[in-house]
C-alpha atoms as a PDB file:
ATOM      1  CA  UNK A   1      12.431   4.553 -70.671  1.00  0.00           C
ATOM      2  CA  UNK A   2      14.309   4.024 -67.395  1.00  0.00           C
ATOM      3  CA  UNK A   3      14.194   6.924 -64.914  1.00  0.00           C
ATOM      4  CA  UNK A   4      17.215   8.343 -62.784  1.00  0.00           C
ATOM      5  CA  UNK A   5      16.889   7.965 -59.449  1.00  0.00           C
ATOM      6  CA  UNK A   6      19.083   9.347 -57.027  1.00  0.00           C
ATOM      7  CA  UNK A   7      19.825  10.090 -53.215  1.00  0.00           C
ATOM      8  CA  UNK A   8      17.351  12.631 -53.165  1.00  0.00           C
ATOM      9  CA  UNK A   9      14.601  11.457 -55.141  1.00  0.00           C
ATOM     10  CA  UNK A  10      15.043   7.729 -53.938  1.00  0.00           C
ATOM     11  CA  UNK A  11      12.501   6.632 -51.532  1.00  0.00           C
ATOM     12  CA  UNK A  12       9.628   8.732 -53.392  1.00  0.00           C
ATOM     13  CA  UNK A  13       9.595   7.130 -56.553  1.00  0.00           C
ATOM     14  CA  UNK A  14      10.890   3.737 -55.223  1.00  0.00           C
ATOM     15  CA  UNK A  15       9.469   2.770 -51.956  1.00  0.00           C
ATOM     16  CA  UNK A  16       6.592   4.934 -52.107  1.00  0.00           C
ATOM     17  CA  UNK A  17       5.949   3.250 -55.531  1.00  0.00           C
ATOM     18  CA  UNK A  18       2.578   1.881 -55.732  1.00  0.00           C
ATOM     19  CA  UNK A  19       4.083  -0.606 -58.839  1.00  0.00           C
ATOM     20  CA  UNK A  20       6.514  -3.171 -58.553  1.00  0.00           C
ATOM     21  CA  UNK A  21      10.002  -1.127 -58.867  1.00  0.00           C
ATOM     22  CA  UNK A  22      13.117  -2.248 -60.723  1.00  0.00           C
ATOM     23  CA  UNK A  23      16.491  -0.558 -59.853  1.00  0.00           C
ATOM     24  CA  UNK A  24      19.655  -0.776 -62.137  1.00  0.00           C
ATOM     25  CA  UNK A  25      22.554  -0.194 -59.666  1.00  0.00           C
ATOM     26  CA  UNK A  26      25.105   0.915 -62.060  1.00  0.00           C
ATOM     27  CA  UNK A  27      28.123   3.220 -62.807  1.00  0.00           C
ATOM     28  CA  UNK A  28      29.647   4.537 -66.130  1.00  0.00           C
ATOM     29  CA  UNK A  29      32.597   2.928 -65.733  1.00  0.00           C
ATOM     30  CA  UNK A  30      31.367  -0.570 -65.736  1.00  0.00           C
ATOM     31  CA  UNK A  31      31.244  -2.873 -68.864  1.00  0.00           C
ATOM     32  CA  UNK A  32      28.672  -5.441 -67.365  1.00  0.00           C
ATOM     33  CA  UNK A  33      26.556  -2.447 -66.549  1.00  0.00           C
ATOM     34  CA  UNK A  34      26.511  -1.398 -70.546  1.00  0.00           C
ATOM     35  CA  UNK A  35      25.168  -4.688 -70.943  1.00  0.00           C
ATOM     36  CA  UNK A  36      22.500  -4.514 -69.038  1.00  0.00           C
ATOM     37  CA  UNK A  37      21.053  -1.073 -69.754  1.00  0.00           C
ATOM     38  CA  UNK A  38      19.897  -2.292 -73.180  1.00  0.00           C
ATOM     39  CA  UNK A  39      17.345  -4.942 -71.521  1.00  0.00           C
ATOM     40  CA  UNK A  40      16.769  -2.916 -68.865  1.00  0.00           C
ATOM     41  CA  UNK A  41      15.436   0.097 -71.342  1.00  0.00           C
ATOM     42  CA  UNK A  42      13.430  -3.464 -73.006  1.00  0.00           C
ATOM     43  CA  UNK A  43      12.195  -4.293 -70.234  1.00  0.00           C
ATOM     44  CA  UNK A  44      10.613  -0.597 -69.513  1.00  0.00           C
ATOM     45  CA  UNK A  45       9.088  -0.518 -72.768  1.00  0.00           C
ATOM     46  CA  UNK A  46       7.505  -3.839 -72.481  1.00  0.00           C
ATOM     47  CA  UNK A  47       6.198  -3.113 -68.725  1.00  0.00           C
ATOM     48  CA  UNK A  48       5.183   0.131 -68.910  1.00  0.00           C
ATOM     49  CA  UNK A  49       2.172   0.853 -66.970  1.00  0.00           C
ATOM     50  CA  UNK A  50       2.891  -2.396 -64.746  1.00  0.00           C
ATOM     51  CA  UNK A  51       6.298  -1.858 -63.723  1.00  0.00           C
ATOM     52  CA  UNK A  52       8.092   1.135 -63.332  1.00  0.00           C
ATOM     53  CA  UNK A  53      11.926   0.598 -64.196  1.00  0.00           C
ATOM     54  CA  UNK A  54      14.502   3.421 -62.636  1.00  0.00           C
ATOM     55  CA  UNK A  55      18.492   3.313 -62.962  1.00  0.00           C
ATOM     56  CA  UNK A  56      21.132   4.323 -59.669  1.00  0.00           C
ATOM     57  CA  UNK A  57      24.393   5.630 -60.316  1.00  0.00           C
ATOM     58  CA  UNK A  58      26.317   4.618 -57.477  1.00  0.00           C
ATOM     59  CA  UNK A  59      28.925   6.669 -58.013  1.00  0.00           C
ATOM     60  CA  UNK A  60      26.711   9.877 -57.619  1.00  0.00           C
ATOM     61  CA  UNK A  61      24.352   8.274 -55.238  1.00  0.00           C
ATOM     62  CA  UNK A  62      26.865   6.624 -52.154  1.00  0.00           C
ATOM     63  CA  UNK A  63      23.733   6.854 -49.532  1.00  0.00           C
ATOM     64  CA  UNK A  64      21.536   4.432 -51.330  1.00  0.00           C
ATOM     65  CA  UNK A  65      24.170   2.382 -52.592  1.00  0.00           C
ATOM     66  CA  UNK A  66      25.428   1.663 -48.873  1.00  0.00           C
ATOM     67  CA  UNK A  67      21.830   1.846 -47.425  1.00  0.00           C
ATOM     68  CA  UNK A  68      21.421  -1.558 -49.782  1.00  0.00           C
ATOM     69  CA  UNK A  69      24.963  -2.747 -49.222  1.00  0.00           C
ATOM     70  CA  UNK A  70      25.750  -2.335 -53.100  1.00  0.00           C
ATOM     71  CA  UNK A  71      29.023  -4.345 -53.451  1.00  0.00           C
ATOM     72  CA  UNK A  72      28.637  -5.362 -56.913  1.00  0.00           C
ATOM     73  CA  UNK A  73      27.882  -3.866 -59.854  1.00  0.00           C
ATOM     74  CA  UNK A  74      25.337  -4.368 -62.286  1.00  0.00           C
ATOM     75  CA  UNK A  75      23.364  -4.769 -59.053  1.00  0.00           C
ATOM     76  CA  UNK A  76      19.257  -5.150 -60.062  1.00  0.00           C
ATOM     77  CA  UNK A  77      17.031  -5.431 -56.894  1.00  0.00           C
ATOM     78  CA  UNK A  78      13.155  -5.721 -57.092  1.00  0.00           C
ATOM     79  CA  UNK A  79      10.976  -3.733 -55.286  1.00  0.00           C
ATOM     80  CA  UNK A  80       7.299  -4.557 -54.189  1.00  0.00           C
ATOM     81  CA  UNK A  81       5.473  -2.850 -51.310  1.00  0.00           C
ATOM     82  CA  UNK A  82       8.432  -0.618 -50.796  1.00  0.00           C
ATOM     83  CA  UNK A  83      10.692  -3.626 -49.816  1.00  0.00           C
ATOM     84  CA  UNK A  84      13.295  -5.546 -51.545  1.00  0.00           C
ATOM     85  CA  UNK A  85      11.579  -8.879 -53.136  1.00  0.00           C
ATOM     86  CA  UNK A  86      14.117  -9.791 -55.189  1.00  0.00           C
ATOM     87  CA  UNK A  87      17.926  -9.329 -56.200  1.00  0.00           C
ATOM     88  CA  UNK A  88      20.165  -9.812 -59.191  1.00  0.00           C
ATOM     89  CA  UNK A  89      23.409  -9.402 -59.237  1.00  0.00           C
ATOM     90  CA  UNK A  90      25.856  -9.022 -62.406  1.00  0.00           C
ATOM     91  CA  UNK A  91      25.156  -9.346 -65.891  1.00  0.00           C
ATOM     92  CA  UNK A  92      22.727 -12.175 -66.903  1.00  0.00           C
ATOM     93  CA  UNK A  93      20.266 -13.116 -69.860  1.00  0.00           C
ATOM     94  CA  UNK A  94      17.188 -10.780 -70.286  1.00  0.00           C
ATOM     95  CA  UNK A  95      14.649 -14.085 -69.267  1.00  0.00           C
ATOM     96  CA  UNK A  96      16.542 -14.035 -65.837  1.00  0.00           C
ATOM     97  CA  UNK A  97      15.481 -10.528 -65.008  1.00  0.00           C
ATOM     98  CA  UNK A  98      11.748 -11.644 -66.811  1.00  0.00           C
ATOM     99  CA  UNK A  99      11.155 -14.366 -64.389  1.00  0.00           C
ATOM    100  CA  UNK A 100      12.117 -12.824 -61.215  1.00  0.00           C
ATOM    101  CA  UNK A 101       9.676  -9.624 -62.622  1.00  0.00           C
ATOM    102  CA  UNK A 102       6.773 -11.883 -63.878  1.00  0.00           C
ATOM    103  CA  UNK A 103       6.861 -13.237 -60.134  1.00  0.00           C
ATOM    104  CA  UNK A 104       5.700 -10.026 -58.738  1.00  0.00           C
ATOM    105  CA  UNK A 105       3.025  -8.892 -60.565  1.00  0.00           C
END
């Protein structure tokens, strides 16, 4: 299951992460983003214990979102080390997010 992460919480469980980190940029509003949650909660059930899998509102997060320059929205970005190794933006097949996620571990 996909964990919140938030302004506060934000650079503990991400870039202190000592997995590879995905991070659903999303908001409630946005179609796309119901979309994607789906895979993304696949995705965290299929990785678990290899990758950890956390979701952003960016409506109740703004710091993050504009430390990251989150424009777009269903933003997915892939952390490794604590930096950004990867980026996916908008609503795509669930092998898209796979490949780019297979690639860092």
């Amino acid at each position: 299951m996909a964990i919140e992460v938030n302004d506060m919480n934000f650079d503990d469980l991400v870039i202190k992460s000592d997995k590879p980190v995905v991070v659903d940029f999303w908001a409630e509003w946005c179609g796309p983003c119901r979309m994607v949650a789906p895979i993304m909660e696949e995705i965290s059930h299929e990785y678990e214990g290899k990758v950890l899998v956390v979701k952003c509102d960016v409506d109740s997060s703004p710091a993050v979102s504009a430390k990251y320059s989150i424009r777009n929205i269903p933003t997915i970005l892939f952390f490794k080390d604590g930096k950004i190794a990867d980026k996916q933006v908008g609503a795509v097949p669930k092998n898209n997010f796979v490949v780019k996620l297979n690639a860092l571990i």
